[in-house]
PDB file of N, CA and C in Angstrom:
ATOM      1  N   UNK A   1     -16.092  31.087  24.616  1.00  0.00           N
ATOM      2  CA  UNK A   1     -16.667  32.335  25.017  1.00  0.00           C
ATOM      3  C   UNK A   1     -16.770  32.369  26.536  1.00  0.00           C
ATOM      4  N   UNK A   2     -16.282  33.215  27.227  1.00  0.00           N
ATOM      5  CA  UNK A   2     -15.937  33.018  29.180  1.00  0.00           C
ATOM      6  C   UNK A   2     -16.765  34.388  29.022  1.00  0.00           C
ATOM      7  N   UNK A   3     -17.466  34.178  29.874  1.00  0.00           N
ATOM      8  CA  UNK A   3     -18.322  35.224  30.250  1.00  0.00           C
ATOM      9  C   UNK A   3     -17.863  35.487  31.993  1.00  0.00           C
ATOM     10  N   UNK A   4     -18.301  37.169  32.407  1.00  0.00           N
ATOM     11  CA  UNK A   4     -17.621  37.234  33.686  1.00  0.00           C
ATOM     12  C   UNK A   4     -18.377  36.387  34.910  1.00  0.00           C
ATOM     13  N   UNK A   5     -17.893  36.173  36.123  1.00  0.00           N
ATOM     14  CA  UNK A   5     -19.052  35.605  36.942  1.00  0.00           C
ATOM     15  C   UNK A   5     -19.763  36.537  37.709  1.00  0.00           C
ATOM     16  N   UNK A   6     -21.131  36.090  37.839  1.00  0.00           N
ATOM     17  CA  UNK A   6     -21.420  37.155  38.826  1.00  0.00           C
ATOM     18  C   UNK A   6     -21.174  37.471  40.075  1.00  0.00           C
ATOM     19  N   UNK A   7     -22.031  38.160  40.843  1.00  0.00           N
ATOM     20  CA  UNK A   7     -21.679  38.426  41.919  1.00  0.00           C
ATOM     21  C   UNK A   7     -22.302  37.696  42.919  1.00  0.00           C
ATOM     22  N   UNK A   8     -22.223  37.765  44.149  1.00  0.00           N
ATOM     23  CA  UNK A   8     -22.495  37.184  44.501  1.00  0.00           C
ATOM     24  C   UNK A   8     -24.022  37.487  45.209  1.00  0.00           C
ATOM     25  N   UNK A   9     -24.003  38.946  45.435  1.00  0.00           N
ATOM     26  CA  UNK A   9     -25.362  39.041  45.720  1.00  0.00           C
ATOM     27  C   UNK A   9     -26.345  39.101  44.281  1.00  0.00           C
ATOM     28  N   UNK A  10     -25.921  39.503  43.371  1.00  0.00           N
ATOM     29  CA  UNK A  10     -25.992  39.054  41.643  1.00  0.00           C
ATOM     30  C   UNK A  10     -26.885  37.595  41.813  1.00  0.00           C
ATOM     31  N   UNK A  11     -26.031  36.575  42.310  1.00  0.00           N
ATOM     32  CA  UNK A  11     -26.359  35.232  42.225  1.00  0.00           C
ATOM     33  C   UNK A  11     -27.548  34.970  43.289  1.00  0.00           C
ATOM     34  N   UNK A  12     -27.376  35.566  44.148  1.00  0.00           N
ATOM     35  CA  UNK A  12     -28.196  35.233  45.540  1.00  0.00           C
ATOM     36  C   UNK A  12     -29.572  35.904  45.000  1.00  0.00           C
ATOM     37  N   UNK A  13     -29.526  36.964  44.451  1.00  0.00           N
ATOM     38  CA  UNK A  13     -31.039  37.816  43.782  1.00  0.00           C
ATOM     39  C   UNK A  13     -31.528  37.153  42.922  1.00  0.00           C
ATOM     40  N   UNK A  14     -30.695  36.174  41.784  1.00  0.00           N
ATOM     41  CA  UNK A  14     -31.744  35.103  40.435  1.00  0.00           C
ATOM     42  C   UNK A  14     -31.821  33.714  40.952  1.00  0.00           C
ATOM     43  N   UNK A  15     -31.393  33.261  42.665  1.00  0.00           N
ATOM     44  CA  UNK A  15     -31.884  32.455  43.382  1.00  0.00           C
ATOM     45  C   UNK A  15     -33.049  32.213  43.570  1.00  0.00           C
ATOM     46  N   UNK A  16     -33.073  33.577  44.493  1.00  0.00           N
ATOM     47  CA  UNK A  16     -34.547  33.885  45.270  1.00  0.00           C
ATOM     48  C   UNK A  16     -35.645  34.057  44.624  1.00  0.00           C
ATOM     49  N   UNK A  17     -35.162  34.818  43.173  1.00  0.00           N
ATOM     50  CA  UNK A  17     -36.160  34.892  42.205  1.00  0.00           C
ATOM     51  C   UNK A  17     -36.603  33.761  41.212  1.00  0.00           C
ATOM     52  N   UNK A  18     -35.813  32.586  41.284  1.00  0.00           N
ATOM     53  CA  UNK A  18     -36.040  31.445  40.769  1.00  0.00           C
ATOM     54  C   UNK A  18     -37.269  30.648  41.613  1.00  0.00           C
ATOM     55  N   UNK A  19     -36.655  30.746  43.410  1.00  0.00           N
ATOM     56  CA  UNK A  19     -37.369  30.396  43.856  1.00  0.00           C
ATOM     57  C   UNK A  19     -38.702  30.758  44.354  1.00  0.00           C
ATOM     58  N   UNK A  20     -38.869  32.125  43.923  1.00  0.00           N
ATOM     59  CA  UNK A  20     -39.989  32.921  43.973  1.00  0.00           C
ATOM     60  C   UNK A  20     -41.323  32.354  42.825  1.00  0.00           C
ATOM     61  N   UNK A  21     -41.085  32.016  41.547  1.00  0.00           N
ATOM     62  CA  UNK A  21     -41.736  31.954  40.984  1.00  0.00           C
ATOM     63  C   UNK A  21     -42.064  30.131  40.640  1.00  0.00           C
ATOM     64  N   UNK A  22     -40.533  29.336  41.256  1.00  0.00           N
ATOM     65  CA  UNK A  22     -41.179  28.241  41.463  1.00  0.00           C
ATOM     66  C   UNK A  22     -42.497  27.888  42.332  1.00  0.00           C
ATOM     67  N   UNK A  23     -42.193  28.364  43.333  1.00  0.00           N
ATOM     68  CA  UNK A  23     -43.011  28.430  44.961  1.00  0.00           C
ATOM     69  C   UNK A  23     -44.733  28.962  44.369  1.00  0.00           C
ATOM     70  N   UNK A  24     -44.376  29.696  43.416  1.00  0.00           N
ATOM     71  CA  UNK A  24     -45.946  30.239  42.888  1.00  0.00           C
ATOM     72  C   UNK A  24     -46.940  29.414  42.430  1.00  0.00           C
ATOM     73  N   UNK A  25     -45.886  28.487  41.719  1.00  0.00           N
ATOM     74  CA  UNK A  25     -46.586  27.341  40.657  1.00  0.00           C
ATOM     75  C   UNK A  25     -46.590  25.938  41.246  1.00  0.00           C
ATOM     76  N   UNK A  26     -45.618  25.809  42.471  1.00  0.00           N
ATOM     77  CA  UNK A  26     -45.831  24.470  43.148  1.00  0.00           C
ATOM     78  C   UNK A  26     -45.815  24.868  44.851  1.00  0.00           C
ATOM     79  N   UNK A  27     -46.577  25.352  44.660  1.00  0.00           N
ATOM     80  CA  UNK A  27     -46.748  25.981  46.383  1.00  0.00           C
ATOM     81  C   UNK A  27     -47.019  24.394  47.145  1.00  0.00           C
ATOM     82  N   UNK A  28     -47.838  23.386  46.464  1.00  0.00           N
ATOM     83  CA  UNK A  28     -48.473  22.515  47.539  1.00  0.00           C
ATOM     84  C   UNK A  28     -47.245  21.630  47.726  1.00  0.00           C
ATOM     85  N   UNK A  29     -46.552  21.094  46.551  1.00  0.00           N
ATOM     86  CA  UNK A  29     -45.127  20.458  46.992  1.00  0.00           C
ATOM     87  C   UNK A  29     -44.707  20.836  47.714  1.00  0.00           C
ATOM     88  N   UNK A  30     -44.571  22.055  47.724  1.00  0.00           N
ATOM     89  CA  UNK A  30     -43.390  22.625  48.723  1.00  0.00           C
ATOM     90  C   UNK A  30     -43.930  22.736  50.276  1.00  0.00           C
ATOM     91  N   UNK A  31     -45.095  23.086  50.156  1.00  0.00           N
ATOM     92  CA  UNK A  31     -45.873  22.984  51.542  1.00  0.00           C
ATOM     93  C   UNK A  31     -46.022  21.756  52.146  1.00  0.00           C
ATOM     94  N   UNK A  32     -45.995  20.219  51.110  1.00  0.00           N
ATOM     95  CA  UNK A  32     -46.057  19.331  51.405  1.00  0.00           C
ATOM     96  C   UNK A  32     -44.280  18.874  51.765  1.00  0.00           C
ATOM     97  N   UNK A  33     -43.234  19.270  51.313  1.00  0.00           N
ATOM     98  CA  UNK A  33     -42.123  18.854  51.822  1.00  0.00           C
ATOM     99  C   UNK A  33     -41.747  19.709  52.751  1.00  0.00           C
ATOM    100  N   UNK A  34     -42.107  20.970  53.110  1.00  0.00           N
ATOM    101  CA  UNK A  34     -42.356  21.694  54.371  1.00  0.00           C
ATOM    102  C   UNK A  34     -42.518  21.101  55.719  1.00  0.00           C
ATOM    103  N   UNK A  35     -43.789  20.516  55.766  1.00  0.00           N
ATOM    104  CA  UNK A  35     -43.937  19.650  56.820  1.00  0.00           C
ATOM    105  C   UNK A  35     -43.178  18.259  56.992  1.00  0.00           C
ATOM    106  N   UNK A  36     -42.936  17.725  55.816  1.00  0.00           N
ATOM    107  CA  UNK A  36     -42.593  16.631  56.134  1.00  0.00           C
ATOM    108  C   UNK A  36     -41.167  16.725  56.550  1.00  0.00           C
ATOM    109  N   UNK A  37     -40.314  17.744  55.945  1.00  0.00           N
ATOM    110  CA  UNK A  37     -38.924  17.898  56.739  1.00  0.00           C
ATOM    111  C   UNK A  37     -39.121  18.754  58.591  1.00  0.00           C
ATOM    112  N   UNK A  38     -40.132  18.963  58.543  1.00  0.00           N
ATOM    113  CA  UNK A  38     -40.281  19.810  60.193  1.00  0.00           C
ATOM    114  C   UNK A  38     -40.578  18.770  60.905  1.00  0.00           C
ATOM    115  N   UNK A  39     -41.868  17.579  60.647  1.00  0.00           N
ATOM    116  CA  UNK A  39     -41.865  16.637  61.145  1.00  0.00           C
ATOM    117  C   UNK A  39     -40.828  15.374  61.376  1.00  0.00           C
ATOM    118  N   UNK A  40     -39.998  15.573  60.629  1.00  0.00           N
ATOM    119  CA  UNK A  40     -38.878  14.686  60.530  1.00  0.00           C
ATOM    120  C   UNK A  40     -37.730  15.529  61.501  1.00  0.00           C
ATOM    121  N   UNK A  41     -37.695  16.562  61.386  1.00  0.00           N
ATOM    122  CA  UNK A  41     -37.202  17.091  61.821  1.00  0.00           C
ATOM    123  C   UNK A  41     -37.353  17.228  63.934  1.00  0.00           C
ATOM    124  N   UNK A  42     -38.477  17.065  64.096  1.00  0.00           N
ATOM    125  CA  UNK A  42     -39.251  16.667  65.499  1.00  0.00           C
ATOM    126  C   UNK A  42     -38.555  15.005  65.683  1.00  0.00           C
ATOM    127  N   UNK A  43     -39.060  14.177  64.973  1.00  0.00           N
ATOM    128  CA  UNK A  43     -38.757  13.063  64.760  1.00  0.00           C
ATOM    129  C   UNK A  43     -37.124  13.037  64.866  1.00  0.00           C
ATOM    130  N   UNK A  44     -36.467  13.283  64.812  1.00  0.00           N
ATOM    131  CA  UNK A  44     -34.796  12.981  64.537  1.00  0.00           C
ATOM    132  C   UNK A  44     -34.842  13.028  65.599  1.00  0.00           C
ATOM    133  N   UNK A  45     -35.271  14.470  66.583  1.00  0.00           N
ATOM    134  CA  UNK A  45     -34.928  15.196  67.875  1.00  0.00           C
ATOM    135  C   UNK A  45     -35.386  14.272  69.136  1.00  0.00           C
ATOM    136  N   UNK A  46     -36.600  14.058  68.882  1.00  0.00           N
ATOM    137  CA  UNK A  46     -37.551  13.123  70.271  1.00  0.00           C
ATOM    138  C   UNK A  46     -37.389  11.685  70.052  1.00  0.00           C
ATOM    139  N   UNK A  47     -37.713  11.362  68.689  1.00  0.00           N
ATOM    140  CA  UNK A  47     -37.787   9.659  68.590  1.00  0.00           C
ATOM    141  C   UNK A  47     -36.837   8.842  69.590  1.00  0.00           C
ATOM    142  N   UNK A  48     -35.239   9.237  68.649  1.00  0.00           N
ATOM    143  CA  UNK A  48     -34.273   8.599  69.736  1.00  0.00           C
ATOM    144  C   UNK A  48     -34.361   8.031  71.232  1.00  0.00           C
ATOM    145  N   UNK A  49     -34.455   9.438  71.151  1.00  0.00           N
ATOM    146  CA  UNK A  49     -34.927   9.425  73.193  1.00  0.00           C
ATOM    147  C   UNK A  49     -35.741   8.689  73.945  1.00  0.00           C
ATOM    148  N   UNK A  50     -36.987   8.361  73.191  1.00  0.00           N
ATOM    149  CA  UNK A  50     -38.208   8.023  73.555  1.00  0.00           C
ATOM    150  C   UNK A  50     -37.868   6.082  73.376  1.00  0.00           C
ATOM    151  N   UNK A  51     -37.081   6.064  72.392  1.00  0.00           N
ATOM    152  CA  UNK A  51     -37.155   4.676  72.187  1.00  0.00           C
ATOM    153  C   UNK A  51     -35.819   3.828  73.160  1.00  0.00           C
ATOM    154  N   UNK A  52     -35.319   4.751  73.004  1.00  0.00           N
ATOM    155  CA  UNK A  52     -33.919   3.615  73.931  1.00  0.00           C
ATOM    156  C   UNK A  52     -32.968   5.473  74.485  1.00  0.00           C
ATOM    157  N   UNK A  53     -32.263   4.457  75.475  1.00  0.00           N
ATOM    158  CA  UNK A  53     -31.189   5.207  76.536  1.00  0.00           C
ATOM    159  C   UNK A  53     -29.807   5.169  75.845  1.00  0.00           C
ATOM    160  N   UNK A  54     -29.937   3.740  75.187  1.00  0.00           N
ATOM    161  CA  UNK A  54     -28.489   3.270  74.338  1.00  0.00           C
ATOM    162  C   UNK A  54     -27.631   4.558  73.748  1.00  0.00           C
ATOM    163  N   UNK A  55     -26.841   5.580  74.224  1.00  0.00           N
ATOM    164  CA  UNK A  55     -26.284   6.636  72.991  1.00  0.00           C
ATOM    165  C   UNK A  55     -26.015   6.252  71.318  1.00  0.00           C
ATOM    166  N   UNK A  56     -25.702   4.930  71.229  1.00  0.00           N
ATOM    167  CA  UNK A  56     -25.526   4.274  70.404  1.00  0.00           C
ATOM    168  C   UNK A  56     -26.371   3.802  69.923  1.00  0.00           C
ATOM    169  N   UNK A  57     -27.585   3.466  70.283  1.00  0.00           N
ATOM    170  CA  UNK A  57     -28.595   3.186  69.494  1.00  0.00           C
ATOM    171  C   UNK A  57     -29.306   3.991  68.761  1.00  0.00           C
ATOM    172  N   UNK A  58     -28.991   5.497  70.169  1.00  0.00           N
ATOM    173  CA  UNK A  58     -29.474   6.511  69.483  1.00  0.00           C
ATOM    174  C   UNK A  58     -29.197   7.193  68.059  1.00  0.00           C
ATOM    175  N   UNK A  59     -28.368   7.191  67.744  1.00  0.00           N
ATOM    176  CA  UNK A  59     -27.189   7.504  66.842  1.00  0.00           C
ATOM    177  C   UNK A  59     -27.869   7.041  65.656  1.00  0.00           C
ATOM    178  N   UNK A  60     -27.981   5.252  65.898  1.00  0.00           N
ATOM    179  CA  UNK A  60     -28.732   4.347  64.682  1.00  0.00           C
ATOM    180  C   UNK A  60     -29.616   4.981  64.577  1.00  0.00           C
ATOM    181  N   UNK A  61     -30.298   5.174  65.172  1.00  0.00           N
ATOM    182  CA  UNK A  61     -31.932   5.417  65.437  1.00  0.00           C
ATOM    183  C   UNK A  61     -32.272   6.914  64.549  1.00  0.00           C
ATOM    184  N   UNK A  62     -31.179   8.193  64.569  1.00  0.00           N
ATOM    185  CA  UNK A  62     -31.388   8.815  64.370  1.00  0.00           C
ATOM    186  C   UNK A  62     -30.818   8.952  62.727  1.00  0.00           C
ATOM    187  N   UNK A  63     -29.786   8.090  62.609  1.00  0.00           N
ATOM    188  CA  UNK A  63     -29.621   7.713  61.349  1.00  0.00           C
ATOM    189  C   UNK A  63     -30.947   6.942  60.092  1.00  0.00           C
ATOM    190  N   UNK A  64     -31.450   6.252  60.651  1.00  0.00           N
ATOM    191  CA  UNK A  64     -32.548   5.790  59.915  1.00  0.00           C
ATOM    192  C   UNK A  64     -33.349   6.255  59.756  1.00  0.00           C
ATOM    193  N   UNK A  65     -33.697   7.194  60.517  1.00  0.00           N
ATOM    194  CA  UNK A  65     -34.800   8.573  60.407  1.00  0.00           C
ATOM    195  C   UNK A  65     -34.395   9.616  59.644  1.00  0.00           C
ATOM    196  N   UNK A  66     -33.093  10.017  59.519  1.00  0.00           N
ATOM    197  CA  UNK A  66     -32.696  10.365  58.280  1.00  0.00           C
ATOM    198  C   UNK A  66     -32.368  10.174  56.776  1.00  0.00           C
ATOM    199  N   UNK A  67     -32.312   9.315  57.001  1.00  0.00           N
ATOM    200  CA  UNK A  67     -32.574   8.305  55.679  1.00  0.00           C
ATOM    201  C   UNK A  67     -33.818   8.052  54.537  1.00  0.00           C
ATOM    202  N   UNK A  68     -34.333   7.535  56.112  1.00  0.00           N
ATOM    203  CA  UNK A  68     -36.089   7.872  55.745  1.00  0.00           C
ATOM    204  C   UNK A  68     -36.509   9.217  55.038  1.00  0.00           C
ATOM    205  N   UNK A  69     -36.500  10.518  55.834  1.00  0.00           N
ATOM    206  CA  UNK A  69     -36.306  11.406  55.448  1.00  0.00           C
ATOM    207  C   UNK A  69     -36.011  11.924  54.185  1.00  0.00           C
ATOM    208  N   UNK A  70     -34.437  11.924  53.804  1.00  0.00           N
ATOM    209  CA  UNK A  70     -33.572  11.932  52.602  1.00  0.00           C
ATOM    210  C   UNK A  70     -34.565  10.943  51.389  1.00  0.00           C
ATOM    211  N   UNK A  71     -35.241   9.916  51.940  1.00  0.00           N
ATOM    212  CA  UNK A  71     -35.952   9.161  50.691  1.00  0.00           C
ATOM    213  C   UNK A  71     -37.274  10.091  50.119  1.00  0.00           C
ATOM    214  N   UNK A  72     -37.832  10.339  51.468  1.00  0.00           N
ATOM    215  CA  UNK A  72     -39.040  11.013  50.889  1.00  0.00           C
ATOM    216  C   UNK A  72     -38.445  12.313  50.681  1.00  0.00           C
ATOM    217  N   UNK A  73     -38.066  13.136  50.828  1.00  0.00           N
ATOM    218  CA  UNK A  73     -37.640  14.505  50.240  1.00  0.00           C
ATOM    219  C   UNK A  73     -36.879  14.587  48.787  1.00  0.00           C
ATOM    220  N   UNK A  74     -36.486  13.412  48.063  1.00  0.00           N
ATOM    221  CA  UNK A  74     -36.079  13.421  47.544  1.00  0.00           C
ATOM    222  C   UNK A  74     -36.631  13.494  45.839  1.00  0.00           C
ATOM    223  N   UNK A  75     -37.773  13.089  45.391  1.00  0.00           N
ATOM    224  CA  UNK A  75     -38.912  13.470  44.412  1.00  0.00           C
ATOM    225  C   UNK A  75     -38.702  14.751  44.167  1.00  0.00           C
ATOM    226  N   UNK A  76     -38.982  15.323  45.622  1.00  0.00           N
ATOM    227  CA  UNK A  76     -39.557  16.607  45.304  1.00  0.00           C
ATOM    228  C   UNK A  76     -38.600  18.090  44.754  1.00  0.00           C
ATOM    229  N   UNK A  77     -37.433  17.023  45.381  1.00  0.00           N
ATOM    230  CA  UNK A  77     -35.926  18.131  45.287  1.00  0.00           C
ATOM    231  C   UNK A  77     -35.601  18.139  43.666  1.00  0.00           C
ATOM    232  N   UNK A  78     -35.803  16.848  43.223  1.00  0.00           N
ATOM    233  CA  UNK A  78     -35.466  16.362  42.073  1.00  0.00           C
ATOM    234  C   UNK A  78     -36.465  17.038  40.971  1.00  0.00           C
ATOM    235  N   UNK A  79     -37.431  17.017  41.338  1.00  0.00           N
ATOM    236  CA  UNK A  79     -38.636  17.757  40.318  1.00  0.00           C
ATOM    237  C   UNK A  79     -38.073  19.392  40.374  1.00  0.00           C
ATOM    238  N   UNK A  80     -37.912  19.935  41.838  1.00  0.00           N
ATOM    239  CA  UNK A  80     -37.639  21.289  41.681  1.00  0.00           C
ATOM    240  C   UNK A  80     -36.517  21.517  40.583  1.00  0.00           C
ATOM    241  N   UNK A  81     -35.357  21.021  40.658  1.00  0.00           N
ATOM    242  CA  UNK A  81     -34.406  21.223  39.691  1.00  0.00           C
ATOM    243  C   UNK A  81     -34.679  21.463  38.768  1.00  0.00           C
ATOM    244  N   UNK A  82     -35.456  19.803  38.174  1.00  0.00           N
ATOM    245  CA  UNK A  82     -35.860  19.701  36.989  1.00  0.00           C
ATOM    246  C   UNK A  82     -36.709  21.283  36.581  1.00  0.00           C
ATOM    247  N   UNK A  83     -37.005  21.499  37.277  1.00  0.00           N
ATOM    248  CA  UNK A  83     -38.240  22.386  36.788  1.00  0.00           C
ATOM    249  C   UNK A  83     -37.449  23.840  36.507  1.00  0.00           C
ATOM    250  N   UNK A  84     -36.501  24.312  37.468  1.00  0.00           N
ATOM    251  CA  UNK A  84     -35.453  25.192  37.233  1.00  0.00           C
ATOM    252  C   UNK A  84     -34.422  24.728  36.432  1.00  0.00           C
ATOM    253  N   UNK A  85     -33.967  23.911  36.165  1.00  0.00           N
ATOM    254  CA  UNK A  85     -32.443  23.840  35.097  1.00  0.00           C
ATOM    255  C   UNK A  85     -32.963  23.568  33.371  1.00  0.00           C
ATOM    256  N   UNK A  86     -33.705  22.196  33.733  1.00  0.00           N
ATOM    257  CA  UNK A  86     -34.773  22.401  32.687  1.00  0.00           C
ATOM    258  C   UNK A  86     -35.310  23.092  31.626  1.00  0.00           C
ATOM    259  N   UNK A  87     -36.421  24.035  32.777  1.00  0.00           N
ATOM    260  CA  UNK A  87     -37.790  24.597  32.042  1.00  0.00           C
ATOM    261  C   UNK A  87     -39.047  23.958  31.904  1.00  0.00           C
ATOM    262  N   UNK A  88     -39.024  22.701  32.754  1.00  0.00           N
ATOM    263  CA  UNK A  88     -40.211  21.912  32.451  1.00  0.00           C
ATOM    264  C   UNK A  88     -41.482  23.127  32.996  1.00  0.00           C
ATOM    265  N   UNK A  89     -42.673  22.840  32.771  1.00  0.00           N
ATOM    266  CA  UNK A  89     -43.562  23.254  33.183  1.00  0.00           C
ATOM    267  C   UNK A  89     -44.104  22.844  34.181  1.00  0.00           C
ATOM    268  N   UNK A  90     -44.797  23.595  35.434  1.00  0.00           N
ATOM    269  CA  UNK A  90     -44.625  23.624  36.559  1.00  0.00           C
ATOM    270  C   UNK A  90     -45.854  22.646  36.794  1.00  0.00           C
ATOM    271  N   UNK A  91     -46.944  22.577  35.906  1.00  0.00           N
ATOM    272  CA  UNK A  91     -47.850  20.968  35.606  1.00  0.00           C
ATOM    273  C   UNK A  91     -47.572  19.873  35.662  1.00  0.00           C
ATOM    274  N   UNK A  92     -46.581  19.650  35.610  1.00  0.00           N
ATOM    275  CA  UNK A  92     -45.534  18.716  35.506  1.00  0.00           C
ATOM    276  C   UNK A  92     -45.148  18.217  37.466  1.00  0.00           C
ATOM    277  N   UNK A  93     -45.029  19.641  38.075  1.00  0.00           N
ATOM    278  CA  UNK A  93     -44.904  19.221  39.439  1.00  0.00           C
ATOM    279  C   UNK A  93     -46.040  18.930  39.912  1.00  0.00           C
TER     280      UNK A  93
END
């Protein structure tokens, strides 16, 4: 059974609205991975700099802070799914 695809603003509207009603029910996750990607996000930008001149160290430097990053953001990305592909209940986040 092939059903047609949608469109694309089609797709972009049961996005937003997915993410509309996730955001309702896990506002503090999201507020909590909010900051922590802005702060990381500060962090990628200044750390480097502050710690060494090395371009190359910098590089490392800014690599491991992403990493870091990518670890902790990663729960929360994983629960969202779950919670959209799913159906789990948003108690659950």
């Amino acid at each position: 059974m092939d059903r047609a695809r949608p469109s694309i603003l089609t797709a972009l509207f049961w996005a937003y609205w997915d993410l509309y009603h996730t955001l309702q029910k896990a506002w503090r996750p999201a507020l909590f991975a909010f900051l922590v990607l802005s702060i990381g996000t500060f962090a990628t930008m200044v750390g480097p700099l502050l710690l060494t001149r090395d371009p190359i160290g910098q590089a490392v430097t800014r690599l491991a802070i992403l990493v870091g990053l990518s670890f902790l953001l990663t729960p929360f990305l994983l629960t969202i799914h779950r919670s959209l592909l799913l159906g789990e209940s948003a108690n659950a986040i």
